[in-house]
Protein backbone atom coordinates (compact mmCIF):
# COMPACT_ATOMS: atom_id res chain seq x y z
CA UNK A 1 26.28 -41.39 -33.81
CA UNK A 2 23.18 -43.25 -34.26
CA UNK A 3 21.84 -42.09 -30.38
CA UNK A 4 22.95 -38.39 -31.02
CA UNK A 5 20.76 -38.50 -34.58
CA UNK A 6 17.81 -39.50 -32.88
CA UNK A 7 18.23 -37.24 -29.84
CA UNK A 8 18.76 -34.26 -31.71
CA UNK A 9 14.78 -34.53 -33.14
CA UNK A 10 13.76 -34.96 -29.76
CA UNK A 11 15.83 -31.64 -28.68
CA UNK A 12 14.58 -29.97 -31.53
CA UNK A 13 10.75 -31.03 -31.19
CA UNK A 14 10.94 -30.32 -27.45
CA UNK A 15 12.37 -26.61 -28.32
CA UNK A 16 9.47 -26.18 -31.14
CA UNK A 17 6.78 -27.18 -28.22
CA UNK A 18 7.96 -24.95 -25.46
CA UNK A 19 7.91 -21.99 -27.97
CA UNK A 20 4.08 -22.77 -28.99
CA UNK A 21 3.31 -22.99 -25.47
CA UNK A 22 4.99 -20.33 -24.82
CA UNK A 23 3.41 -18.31 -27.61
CA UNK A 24 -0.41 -19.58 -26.80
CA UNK A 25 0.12 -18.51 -23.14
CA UNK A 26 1.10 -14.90 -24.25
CA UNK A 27 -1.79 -14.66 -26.50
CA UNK A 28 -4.05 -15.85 -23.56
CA UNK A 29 -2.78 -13.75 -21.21
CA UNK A 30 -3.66 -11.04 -23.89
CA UNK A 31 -7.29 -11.88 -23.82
CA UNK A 32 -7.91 -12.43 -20.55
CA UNK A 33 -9.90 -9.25 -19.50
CA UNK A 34 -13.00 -8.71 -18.32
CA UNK A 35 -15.98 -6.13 -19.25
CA UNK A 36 -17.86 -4.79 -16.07
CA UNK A 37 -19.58 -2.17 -17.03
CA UNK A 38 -23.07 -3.93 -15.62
CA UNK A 39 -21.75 -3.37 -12.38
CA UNK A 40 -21.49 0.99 -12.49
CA UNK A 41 -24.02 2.82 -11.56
CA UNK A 42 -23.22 5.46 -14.33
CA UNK A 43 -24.71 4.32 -17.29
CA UNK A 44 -22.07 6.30 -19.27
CA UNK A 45 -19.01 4.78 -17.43
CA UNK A 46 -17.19 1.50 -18.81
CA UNK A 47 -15.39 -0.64 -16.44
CA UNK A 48 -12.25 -2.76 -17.78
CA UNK A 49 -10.12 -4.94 -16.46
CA UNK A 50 -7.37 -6.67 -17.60
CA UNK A 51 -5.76 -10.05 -15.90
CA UNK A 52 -2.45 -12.29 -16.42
CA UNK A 53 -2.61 -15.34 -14.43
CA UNK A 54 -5.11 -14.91 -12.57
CA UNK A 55 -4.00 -11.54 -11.14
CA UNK A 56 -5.13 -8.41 -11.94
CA UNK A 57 -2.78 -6.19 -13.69
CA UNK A 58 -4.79 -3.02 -15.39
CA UNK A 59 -8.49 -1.45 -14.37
CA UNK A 60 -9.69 1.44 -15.99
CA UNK A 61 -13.25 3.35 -15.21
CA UNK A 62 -14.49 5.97 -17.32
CA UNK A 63 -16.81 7.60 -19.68
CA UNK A 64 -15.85 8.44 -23.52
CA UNK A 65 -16.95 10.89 -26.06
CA UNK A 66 -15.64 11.59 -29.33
CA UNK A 67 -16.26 14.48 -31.61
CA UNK A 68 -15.29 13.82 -34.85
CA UNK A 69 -15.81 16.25 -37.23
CA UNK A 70 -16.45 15.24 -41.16
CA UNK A 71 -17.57 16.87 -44.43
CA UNK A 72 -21.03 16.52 -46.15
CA UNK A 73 -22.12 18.17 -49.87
CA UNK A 74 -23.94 21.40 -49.15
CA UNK A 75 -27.41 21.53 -51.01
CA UNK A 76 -25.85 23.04 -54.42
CA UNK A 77 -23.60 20.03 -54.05
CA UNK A 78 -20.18 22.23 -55.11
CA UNK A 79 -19.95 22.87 -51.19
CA UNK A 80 -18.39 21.25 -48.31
CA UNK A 81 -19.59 21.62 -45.16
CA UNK A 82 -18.36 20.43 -41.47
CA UNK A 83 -20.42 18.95 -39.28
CA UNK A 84 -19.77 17.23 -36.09
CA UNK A 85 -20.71 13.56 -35.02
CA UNK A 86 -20.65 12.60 -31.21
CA UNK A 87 -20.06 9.31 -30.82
CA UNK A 88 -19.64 7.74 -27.07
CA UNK A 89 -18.01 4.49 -25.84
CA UNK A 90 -20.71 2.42 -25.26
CA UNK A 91 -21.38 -0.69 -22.79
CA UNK A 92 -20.53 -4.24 -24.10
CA UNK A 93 -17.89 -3.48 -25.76
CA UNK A 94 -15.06 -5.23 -26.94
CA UNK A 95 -12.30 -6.18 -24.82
CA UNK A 96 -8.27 -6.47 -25.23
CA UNK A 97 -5.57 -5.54 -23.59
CA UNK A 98 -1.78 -6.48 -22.45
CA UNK A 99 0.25 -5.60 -18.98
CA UNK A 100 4.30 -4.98 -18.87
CA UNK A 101 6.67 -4.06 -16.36
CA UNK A 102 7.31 -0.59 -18.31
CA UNK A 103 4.20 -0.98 -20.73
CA UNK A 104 0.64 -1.53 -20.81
CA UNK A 105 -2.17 -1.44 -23.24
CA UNK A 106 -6.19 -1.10 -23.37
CA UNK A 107 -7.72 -1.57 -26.51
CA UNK A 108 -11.73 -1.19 -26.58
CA UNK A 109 -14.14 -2.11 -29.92
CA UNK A 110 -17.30 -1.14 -30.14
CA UNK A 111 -20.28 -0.77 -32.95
CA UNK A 112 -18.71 -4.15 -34.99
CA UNK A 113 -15.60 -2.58 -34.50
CA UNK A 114 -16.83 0.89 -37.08
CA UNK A 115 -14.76 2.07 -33.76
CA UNK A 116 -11.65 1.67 -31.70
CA UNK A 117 -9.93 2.83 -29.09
CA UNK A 118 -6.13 2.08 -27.91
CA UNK A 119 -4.75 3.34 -24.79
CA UNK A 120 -1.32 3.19 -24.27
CA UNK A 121 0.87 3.50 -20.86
CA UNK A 122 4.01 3.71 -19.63
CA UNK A 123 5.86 3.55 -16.51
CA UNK A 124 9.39 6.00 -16.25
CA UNK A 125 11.99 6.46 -13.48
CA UNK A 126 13.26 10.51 -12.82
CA UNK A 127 15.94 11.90 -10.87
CA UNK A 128 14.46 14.32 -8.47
CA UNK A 129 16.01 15.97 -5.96
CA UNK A 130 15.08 13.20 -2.95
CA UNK A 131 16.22 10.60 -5.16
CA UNK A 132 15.24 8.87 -7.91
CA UNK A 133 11.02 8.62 -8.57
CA UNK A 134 8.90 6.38 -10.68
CA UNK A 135 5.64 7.42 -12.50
CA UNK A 136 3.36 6.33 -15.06
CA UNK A 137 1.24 7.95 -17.67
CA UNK A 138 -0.84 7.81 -20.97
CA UNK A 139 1.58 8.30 -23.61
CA UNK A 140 -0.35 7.44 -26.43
CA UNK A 141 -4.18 6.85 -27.91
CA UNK A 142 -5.51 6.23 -31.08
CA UNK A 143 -8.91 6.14 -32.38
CA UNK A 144 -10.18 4.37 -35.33
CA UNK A 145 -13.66 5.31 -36.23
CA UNK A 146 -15.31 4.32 -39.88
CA UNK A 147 -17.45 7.66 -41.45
CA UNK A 148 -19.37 5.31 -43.35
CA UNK A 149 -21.42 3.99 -40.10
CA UNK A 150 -25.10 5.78 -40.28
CA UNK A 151 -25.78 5.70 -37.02
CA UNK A 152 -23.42 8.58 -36.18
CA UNK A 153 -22.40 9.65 -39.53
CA UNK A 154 -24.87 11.22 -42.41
CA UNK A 155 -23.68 10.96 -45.81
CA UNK A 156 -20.20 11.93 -45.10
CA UNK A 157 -17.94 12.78 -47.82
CA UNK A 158 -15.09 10.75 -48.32
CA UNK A 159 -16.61 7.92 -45.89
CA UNK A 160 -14.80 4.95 -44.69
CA UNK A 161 -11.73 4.43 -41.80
CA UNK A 162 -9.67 7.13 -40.60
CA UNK A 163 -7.40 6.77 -37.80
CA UNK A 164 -6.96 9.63 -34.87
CA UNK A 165 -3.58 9.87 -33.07
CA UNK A 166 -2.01 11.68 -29.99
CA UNK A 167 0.87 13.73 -30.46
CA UNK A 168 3.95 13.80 -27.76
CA UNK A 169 1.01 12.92 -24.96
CA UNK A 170 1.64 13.05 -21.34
CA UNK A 171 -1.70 12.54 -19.50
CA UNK A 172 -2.80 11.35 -15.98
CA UNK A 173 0.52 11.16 -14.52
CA UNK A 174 0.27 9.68 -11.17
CA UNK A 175 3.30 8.00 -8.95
CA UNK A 176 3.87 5.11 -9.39
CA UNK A 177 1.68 2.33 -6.92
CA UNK A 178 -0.94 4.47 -7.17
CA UNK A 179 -4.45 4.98 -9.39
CA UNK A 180 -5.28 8.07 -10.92
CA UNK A 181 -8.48 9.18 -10.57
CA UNK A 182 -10.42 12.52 -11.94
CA UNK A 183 -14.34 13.16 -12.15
CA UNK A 184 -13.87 16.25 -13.90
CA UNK A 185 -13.86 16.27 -17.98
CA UNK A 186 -10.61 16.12 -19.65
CA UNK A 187 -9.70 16.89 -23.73
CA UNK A 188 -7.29 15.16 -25.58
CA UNK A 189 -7.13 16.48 -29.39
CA UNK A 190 -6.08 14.09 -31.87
CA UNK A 191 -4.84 14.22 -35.21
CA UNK A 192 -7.17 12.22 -37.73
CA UNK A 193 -5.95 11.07 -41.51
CA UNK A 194 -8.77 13.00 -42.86
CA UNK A 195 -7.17 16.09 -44.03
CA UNK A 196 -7.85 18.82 -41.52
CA UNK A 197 -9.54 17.17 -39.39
CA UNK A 198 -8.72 17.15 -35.30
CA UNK A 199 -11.04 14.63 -33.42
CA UNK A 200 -11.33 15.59 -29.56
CA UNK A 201 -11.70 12.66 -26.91
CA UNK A 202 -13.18 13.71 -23.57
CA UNK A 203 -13.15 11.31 -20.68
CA UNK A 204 -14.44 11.90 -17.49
CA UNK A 205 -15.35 9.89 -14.30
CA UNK A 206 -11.88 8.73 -14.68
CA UNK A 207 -10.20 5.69 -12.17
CA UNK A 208 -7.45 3.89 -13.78
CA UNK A 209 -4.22 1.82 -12.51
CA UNK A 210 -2.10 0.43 -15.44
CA UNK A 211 0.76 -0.96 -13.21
CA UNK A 212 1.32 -2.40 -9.34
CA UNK A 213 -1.91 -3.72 -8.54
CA UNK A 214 -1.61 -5.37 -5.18
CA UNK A 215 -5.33 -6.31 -4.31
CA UNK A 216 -7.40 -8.45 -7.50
CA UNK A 217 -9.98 -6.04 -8.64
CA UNK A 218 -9.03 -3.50 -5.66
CA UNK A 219 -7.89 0.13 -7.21
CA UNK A 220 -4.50 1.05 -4.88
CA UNK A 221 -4.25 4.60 -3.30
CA UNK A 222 -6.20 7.07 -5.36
CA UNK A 223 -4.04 10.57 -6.79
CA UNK A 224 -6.31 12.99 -7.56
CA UNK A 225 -5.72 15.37 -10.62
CA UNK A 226 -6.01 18.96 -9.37
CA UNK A 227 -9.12 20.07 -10.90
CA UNK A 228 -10.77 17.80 -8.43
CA UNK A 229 -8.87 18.46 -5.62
CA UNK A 230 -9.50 22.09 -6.09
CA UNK A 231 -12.87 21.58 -6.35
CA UNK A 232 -12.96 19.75 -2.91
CA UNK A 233 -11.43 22.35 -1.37
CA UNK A 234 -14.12 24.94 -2.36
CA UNK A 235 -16.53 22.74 -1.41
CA UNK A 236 -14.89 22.40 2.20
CA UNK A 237 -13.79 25.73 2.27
CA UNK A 238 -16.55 27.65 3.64
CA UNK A 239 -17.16 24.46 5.81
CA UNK A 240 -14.02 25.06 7.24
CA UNK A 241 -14.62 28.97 7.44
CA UNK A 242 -17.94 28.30 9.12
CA UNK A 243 -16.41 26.17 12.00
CA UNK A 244 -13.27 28.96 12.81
CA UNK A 245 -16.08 31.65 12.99
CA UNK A 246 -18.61 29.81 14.88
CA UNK A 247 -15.76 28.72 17.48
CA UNK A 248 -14.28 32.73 17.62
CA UNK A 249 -18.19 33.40 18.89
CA UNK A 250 -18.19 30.55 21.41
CA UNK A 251 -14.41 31.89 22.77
CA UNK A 252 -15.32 35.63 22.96
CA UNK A 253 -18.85 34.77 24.34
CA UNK A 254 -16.93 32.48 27.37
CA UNK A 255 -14.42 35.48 28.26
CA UNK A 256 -16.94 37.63 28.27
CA UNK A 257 -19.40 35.35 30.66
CA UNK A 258 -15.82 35.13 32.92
CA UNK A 259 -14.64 38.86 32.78
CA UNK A 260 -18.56 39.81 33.60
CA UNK A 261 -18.98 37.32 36.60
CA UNK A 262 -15.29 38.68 37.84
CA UNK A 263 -16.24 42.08 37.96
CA UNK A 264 -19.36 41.29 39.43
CA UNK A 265 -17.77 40.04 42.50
CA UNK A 266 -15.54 42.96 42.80
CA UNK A 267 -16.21 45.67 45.32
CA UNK A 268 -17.27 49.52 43.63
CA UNK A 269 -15.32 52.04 45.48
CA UNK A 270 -17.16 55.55 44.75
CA UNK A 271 -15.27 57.98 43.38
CA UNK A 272 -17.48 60.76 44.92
CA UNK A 273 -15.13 60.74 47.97
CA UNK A 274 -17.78 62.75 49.92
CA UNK A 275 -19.04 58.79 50.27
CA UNK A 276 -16.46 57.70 52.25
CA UNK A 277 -18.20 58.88 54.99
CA UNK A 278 -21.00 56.67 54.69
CA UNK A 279 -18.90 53.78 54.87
CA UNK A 280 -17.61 51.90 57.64
């Protein structure tokens, strides 16, 4: 009895530490990401990425632009009206972020946190008709931005925090193993808690892989959204136009040098049959 009372602390104690350990290295693995946004070339494009031991697990490029739009007093002060702040996601910004199997989140601070921005994904199987196919998309953002900041906002009514939210989102789906990637602009409206009020994120330059990472700080196989694809093929269209017509010149131009040298070689029989007599 005596051995079994003193083991059961030890049990217990040993349980207690494996769960803080087990805790701290979750909330770790939470903040280990990185903010590389020195390293683009496009002084409006972030660069994010997020790691769990040691490994690479979510990168996301792009460039961010809110317009939020917010009441002032109107000179008689009985008034309201609307006017628009743009506020952009700027470099050094804060950095946090978790990777699941099924779920993965971005979370970005910047301005002393006056704003934030949360990125949610998800990764889904479908039935299709070749079988069953996996994808992954941004299901969700949010965006917390504080009217009472000066630097965008001037003398807004009703200043202080108001949260913007997605509704039923289902952006940049890509397969699954693969990054998505988009230079042209995309809108997402979202609903804000100021009454009325519909704040409209635009991203663009756009290169991010939430899931299956198989190369540390390498971007798998790109899947471009259509605008850009559509917009490479009118740039390569009249390339490829160009080349057909040039090479329809060079055939009919080599038939006729052939059908002119064969005739050229042939022997002209007159049709003036008085000539016959002249020849022989």
């Amino acid at each position: 009895m005596d051995l079994r009372g003193r083991a059961f602390p030890s049990v217990y104690r040993l349980r207690v530490l494996l769960m803080l350990f087990y805790t701290m290295a979750r909330i770790t693995a939470e903040q280990e990401v990185e903010n590389l946004s020195g390293l683009s070339t496009n002084p409006e494009k972030d660069i994010f990425v997020v790691r769990e031991n040691g490994t690479t697990c979510l990168m996301a490029e792009f460039a961010a632009k809110f317009i939020v739009p917010y009441d002032v007093w109107a000179s008689n002060y009985v008034d309201l009206i609307t006017e628009q702040a743009d506020i952009s996601l700027t470099r050094g910004a804060e950095v946090k972020g978790r990777c699941g199997h099924n779920e993965s989140e971005l979370q970005v601070f910047w301005v002393d946190r006056a704003y934030a921005l949360k990125m949610l994904f998800v990764k889904e199987s479908h039935n299709a008709s070749k079988g069953p196919e996996a994808t992954w998309r941004l299901s969700k953002v949010q965006f917390v931005y504080d009217s009472s900041e000066k630097t965008h906002f001037k003398d807004a009514v009703s200043a202080g925090k108001h949260t913007a939210n997605s509704h039923r989102l289902s952006a940049l789906v890509t397969p699954a193993g693969k990054s998505y990637e988009c230079q042209a602009q995309q809108s997402i409206s979202l609903a804000s808690s100021d009454p009325q009020k519909t704040v409209t994120m635009i991203l663009s330059a756009v290169h991010i892989q939430p899931f299956d990472i198989i190369s540390d700080f390498v971007f798998s196989e790109e899947h471009k959204c259509p605008v850009d694809e559509r917009e490479q093929l009118e740039e390569t269209l009249p390339l490829i136009l160009g080349l057909i017509l040039g090479l329809v010149i060079v055939v009919t131009l080599a038939i006729y040098h052939i059908h002119h040298k064969m005739t050229a070689n042939q022997v002209h029989i007159p049709r003036d049959r008085s000539q016959y007599k002249h020849m022989g």
